[in-house]
PDB file of N, CA and C in Angstrom:
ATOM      1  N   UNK A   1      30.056 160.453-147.796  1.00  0.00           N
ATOM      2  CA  UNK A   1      31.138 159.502-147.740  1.00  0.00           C
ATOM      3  C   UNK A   1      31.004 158.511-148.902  1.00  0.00           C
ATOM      4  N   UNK A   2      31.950 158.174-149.514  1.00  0.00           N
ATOM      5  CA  UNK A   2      32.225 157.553-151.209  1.00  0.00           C
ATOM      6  C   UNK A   2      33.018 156.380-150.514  1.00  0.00           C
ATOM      7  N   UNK A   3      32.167 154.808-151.163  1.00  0.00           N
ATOM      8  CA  UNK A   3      32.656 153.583-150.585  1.00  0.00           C
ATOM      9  C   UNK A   3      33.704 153.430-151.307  1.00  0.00           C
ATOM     10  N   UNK A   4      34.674 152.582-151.480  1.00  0.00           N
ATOM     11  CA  UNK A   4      35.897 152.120-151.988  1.00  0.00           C
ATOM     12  C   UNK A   4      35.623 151.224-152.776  1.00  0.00           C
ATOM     13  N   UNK A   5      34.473 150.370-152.706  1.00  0.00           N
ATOM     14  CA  UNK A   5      34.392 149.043-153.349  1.00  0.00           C
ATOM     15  C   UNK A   5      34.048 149.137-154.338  1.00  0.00           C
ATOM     16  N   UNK A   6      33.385 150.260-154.864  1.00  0.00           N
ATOM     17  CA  UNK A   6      32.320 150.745-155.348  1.00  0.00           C
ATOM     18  C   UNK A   6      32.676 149.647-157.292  1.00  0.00           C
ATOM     19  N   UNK A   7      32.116 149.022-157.852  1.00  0.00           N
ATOM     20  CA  UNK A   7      32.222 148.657-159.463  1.00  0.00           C
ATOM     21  C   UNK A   7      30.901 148.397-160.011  1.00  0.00           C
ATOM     22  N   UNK A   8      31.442 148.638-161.507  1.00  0.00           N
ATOM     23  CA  UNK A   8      30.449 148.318-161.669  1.00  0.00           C
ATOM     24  C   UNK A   8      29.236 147.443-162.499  1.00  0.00           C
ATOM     25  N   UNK A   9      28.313 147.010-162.467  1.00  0.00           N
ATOM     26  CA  UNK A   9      27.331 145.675-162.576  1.00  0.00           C
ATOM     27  C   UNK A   9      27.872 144.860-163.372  1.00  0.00           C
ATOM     28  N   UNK A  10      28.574 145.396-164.242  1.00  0.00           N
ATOM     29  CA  UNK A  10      28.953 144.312-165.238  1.00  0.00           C
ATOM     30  C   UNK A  10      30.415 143.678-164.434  1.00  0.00           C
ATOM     31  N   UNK A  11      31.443 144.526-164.194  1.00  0.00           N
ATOM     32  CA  UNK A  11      32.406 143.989-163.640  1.00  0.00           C
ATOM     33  C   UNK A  11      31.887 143.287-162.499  1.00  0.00           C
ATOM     34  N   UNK A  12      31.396 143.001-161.669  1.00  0.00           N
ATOM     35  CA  UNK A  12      30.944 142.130-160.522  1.00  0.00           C
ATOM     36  C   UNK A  12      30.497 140.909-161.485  1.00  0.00           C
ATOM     37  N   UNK A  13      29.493 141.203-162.187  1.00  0.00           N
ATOM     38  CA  UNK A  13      29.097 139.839-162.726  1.00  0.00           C
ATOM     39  C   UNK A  13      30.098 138.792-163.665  1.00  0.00           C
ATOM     40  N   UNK A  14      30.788 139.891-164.516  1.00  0.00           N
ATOM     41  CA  UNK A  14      32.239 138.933-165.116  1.00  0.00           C
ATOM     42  C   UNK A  14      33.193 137.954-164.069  1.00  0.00           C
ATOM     43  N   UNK A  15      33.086 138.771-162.639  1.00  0.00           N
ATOM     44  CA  UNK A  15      34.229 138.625-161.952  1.00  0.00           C
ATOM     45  C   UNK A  15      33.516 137.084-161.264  1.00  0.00           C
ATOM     46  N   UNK A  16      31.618 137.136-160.858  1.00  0.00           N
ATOM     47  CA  UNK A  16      31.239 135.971-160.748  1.00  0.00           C
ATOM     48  C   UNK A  16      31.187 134.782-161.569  1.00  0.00           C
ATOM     49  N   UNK A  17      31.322 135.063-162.825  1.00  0.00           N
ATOM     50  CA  UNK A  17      31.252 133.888-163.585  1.00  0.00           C
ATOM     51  C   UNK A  17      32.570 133.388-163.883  1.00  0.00           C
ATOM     52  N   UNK A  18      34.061 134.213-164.104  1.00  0.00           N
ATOM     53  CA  UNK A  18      34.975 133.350-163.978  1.00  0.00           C
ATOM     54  C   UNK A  18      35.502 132.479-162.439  1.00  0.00           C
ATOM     55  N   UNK A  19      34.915 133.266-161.042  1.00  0.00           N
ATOM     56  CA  UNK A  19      35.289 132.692-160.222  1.00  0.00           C
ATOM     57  C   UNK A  19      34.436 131.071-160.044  1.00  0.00           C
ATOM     58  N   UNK A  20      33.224 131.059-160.703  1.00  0.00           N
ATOM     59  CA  UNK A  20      32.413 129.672-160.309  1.00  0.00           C
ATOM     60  C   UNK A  20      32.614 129.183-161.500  1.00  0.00           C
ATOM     61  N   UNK A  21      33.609 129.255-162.518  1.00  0.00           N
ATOM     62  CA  UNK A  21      33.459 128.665-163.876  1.00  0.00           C
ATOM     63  C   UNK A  21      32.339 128.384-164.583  1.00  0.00           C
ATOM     64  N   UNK A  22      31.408 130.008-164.578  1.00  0.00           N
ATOM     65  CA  UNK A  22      30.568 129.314-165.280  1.00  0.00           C
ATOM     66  C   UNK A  22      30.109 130.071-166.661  1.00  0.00           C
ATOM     67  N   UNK A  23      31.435 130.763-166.777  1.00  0.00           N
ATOM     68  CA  UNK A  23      31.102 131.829-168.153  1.00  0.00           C
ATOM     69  C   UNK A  23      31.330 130.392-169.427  1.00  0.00           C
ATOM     70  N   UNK A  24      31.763 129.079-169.440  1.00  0.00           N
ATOM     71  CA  UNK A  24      32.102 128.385-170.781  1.00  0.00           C
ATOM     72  C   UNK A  24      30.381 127.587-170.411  1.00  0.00           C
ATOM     73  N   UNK A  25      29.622 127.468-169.583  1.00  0.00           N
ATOM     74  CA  UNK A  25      28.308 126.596-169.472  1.00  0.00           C
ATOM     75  C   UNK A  25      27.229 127.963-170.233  1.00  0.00           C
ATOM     76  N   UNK A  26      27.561 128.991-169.552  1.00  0.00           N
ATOM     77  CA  UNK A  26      26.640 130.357-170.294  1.00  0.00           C
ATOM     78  C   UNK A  26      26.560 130.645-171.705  1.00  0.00           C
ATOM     79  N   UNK A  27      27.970 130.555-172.313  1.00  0.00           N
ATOM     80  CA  UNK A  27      28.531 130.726-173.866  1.00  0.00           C
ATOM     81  C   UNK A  27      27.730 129.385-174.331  1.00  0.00           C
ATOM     82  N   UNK A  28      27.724 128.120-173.864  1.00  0.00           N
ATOM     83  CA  UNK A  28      27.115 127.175-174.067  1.00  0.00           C
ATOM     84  C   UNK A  28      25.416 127.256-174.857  1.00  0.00           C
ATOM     85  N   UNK A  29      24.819 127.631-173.662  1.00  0.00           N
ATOM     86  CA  UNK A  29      23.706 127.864-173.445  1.00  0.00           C
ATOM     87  C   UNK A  29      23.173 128.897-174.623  1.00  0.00           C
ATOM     88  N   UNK A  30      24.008 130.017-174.782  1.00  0.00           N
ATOM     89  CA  UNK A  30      24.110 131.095-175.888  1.00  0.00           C
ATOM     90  C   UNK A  30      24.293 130.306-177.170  1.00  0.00           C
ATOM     91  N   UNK A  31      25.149 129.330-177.212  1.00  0.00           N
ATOM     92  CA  UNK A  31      25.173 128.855-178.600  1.00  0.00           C
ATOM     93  C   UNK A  31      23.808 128.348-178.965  1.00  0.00           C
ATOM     94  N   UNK A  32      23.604 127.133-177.880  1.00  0.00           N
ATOM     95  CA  UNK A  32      22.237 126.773-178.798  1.00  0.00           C
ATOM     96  C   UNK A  32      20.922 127.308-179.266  1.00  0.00           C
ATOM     97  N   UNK A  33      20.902 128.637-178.280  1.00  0.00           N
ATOM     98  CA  UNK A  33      20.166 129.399-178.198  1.00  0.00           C
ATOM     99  C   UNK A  33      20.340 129.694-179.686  1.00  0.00           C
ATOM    100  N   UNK A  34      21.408 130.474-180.194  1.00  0.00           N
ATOM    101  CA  UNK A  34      21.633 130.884-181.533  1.00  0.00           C
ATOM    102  C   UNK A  34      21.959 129.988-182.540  1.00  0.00           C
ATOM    103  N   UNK A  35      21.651 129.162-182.407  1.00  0.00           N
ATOM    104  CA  UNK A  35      22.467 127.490-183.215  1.00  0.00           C
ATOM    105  C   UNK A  35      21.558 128.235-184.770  1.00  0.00           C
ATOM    106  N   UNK A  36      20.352 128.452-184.591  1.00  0.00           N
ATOM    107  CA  UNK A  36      19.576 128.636-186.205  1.00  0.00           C
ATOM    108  C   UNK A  36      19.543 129.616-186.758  1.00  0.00           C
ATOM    109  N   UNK A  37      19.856 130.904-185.724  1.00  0.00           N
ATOM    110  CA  UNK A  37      20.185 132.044-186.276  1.00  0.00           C
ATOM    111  C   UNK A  37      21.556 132.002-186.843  1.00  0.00           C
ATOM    112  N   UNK A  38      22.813 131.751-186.318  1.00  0.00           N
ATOM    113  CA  UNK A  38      23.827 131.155-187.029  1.00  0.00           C
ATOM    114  C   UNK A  38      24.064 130.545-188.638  1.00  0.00           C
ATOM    115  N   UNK A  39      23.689 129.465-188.726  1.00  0.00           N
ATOM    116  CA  UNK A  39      23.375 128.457-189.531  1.00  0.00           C
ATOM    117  C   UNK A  39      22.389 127.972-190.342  1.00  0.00           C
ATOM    118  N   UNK A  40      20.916 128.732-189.590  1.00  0.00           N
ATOM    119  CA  UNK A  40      20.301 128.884-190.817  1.00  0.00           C
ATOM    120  C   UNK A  40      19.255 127.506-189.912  1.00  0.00           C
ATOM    121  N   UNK A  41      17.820 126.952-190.521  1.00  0.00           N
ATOM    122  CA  UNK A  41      17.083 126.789-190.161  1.00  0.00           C
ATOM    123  C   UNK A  41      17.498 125.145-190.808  1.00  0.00           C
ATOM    124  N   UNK A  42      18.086 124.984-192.002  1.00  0.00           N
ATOM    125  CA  UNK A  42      18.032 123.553-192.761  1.00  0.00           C
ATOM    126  C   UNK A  42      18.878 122.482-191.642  1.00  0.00           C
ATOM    127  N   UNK A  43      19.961 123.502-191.269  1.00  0.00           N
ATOM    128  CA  UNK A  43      21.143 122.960-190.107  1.00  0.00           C
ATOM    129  C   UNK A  43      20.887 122.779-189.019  1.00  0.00           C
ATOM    130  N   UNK A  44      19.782 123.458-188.633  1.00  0.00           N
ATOM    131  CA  UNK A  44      18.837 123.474-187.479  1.00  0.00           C
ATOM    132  C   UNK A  44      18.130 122.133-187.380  1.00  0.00           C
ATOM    133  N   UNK A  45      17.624 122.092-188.354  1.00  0.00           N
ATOM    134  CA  UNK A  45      16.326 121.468-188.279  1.00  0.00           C
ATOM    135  C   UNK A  45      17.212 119.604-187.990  1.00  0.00           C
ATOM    136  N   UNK A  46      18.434 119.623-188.143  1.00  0.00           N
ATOM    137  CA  UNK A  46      18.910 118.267-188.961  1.00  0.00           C
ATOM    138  C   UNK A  46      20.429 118.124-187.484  1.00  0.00           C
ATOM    139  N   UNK A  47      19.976 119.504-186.765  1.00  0.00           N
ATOM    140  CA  UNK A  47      21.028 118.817-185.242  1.00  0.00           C
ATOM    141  C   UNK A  47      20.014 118.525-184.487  1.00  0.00           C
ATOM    142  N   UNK A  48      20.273 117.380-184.044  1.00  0.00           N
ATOM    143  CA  UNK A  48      19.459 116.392-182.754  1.00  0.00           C
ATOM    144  C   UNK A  48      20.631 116.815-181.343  1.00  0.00           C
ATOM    145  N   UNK A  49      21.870 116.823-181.311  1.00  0.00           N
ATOM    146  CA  UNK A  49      22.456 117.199-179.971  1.00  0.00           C
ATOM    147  C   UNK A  49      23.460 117.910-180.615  1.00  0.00           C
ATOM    148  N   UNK A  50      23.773 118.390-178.918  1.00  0.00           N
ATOM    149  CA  UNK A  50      25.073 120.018-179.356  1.00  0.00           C
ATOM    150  C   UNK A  50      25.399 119.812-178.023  1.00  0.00           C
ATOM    151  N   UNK A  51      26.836 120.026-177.390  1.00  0.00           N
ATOM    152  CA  UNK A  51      27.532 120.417-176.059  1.00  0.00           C
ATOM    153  C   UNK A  51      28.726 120.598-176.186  1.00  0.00           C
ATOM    154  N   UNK A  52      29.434 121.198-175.443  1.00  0.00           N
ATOM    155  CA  UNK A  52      30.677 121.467-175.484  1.00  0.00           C
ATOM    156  C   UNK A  52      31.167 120.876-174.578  1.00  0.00           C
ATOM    157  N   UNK A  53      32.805 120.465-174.695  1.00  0.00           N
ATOM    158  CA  UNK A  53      33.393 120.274-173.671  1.00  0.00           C
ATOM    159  C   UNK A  53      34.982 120.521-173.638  1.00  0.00           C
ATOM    160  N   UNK A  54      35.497 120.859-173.155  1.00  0.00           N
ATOM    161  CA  UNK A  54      36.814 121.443-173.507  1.00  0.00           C
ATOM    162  C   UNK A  54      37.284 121.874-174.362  1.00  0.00           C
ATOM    163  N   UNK A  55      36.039 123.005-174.897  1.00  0.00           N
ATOM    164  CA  UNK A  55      36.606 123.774-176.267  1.00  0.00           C
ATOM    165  C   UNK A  55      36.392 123.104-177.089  1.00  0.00           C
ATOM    166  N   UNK A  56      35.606 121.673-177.212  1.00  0.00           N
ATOM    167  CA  UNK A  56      35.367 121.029-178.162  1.00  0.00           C
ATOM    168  C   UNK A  56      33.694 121.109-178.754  1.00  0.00           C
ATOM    169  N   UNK A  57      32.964 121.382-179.957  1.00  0.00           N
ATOM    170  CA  UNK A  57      31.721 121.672-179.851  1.00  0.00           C
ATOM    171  C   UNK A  57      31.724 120.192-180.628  1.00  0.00           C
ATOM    172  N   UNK A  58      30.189 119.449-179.956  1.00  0.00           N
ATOM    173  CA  UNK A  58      30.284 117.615-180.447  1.00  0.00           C
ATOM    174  C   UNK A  58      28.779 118.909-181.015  1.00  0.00           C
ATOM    175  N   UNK A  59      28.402 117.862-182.129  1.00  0.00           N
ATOM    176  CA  UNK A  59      27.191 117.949-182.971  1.00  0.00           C
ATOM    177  C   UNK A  59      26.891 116.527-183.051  1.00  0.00           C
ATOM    178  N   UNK A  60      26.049 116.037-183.146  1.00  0.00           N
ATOM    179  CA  UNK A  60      24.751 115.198-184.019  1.00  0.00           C
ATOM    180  C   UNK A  60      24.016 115.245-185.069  1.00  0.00           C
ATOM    181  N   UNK A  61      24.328 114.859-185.976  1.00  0.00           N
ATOM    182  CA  UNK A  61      23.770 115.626-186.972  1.00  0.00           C
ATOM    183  C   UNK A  61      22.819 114.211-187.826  1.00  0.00           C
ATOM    184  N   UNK A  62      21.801 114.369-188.125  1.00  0.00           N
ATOM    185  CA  UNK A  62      20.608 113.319-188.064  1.00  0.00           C
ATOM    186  C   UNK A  62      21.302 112.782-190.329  1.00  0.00           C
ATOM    187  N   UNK A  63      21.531 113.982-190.636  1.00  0.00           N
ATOM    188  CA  UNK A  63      21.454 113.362-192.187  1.00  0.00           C
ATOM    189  C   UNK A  63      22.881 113.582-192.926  1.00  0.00           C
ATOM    190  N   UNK A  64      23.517 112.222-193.513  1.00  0.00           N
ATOM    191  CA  UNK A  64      24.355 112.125-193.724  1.00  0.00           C
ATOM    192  C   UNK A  64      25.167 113.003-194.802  1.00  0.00           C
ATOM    193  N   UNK A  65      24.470 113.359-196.182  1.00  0.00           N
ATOM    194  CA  UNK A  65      24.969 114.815-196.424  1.00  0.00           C
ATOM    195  C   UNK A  65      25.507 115.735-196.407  1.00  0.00           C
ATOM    196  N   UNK A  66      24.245 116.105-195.148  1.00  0.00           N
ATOM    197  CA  UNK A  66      24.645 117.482-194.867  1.00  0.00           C
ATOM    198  C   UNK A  66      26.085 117.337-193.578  1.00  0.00           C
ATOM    199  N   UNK A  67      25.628 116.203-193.133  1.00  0.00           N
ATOM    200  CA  UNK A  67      27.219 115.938-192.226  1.00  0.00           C
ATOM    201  C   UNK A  67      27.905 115.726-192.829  1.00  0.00           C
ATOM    202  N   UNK A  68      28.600 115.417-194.003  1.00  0.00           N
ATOM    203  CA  UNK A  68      29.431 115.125-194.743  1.00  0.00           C
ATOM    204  C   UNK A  68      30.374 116.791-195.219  1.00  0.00           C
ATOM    205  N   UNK A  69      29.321 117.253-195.661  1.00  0.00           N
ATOM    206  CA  UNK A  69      28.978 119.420-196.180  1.00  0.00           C
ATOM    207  C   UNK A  69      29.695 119.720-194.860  1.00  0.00           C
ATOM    208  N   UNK A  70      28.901 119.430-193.632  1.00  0.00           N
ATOM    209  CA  UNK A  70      29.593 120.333-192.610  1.00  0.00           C
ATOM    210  C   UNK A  70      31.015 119.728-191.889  1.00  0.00           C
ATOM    211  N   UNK A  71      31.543 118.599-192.584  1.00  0.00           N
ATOM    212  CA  UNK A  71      33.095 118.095-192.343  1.00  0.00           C
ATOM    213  C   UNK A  71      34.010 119.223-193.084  1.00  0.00           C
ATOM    214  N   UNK A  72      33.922 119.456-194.038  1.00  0.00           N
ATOM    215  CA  UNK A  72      34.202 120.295-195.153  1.00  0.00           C
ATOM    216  C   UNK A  72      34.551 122.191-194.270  1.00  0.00           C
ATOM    217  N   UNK A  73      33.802 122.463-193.720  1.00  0.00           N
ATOM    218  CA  UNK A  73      33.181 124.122-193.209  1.00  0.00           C
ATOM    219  C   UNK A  73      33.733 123.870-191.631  1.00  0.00           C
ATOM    220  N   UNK A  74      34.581 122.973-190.823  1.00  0.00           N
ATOM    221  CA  UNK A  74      34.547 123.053-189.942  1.00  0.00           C
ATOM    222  C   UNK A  74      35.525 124.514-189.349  1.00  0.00           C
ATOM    223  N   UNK A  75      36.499 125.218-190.046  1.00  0.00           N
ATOM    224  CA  UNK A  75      37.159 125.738-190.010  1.00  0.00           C
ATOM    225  C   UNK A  75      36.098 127.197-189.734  1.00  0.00           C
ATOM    226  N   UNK A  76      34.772 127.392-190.736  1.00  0.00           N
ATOM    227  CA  UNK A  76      34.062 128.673-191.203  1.00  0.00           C
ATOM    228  C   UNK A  76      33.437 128.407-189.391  1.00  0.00           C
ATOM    229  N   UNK A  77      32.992 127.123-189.732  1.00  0.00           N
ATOM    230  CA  UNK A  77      31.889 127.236-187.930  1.00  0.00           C
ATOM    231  C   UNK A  77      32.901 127.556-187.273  1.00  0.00           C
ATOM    232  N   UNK A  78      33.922 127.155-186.500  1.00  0.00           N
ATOM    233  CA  UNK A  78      34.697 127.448-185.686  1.00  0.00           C
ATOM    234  C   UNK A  78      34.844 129.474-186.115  1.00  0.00           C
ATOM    235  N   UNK A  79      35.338 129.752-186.734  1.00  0.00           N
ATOM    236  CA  UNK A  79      35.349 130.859-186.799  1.00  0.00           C
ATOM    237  C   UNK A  79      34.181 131.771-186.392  1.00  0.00           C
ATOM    238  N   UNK A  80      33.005 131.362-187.009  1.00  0.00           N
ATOM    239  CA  UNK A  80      31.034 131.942-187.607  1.00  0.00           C
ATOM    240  C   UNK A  80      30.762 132.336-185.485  1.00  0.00           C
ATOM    241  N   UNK A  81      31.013 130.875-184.397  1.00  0.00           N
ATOM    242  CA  UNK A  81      30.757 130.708-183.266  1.00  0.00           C
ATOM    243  C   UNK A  81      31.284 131.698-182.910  1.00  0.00           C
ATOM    244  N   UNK A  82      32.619 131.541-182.518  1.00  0.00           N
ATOM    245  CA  UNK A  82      34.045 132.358-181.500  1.00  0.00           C
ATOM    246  C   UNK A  82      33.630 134.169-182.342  1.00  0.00           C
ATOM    247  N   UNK A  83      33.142 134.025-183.227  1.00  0.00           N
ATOM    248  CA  UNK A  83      32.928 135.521-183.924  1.00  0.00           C
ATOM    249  C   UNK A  83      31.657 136.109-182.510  1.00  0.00           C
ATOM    250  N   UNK A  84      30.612 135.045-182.910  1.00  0.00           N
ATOM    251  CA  UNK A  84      29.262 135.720-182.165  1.00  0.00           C
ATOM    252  C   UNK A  84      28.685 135.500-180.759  1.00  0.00           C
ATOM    253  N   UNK A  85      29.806 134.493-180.162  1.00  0.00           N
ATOM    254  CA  UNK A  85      29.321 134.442-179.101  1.00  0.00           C
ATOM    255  C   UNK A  85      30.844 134.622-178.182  1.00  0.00           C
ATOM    256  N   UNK A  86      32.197 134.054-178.474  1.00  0.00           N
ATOM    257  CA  UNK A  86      32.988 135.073-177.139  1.00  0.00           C
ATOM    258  C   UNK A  86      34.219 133.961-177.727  1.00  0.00           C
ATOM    259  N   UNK A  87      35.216 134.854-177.923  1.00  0.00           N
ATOM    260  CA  UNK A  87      36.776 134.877-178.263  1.00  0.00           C
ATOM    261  C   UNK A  87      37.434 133.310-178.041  1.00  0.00           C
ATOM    262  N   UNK A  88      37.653 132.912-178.399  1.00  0.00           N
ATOM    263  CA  UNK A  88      38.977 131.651-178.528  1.00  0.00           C
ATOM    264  C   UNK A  88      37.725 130.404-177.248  1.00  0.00           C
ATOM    265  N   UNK A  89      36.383 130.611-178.099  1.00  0.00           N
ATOM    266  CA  UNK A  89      35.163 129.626-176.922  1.00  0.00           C
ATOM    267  C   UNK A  89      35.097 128.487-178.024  1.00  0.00           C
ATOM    268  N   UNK A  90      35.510 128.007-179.137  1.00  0.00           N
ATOM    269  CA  UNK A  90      35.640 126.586-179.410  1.00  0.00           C
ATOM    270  C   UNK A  90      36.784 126.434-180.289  1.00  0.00           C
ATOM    271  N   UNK A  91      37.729 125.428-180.311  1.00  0.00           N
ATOM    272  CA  UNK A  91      38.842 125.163-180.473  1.00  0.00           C
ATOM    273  C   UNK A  91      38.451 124.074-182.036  1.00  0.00           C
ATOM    274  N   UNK A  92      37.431 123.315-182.009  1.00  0.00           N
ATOM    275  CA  UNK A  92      37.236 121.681-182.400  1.00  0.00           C
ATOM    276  C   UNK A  92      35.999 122.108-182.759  1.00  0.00           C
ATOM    277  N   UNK A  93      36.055 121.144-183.652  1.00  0.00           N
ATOM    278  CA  UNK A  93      34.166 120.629-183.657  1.00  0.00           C
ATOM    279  C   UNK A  93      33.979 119.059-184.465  1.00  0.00           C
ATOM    280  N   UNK A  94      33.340 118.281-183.712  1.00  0.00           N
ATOM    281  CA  UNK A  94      33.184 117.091-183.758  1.00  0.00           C
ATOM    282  C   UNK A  94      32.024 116.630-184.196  1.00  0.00           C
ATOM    283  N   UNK A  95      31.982 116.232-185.551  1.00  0.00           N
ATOM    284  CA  UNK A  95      30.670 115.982-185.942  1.00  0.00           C
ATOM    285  C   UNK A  95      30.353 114.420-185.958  1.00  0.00           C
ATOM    286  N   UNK A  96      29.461 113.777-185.365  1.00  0.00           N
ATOM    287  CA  UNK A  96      29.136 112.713-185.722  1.00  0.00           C
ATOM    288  C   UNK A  96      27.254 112.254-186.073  1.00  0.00           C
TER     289      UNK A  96
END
């Protein structure tokens, strides 16, 4: 006898994370995880905070410079992110 319900692992788990909203805290978590593989170790080394919040990614960025450089590229990050970690996941990016 063949159950009806039957799906599978991945579809159950997609289907849990949009029902508890928690696929944009996971993508989150994934970014910073990859923040230096991304960007490279200099960009790394020089963000003190990172979070998202309504599609918005806030940075901290410790040296004025290179925050200045990454006002300039906000268009490439927005693109470089939503490329490697999941479709239309930051809108903004807010550097201060």
């Amino acid at each position: 006898m063949q159950r009806q319900n039957d799906q599978p692992l991945k579809e159950v788990i997609a289907e849990l994370l949009q029902s508890y909203h928690l696929r944009e805290k996971m993508n989150e978590v994934r970014l910073v995880q990859q923040w230096e593989q991304l960007f490279g170790k200099t960009i790394s080394k020089y963000t003190d905070k990172m979070f998202v919040n309504n599609k918005k990614l806030y940075l901290h960025i410790s040296s004025a410079p290179l925050r200045q450089e990454m006002m300039y590229s906000k268009d490439k990050m927005i693109e470089r992110i939503n490329e490697a970690i999941d479709k239309d996941f930051i809108r903004e990016v807010v550097i201060r």
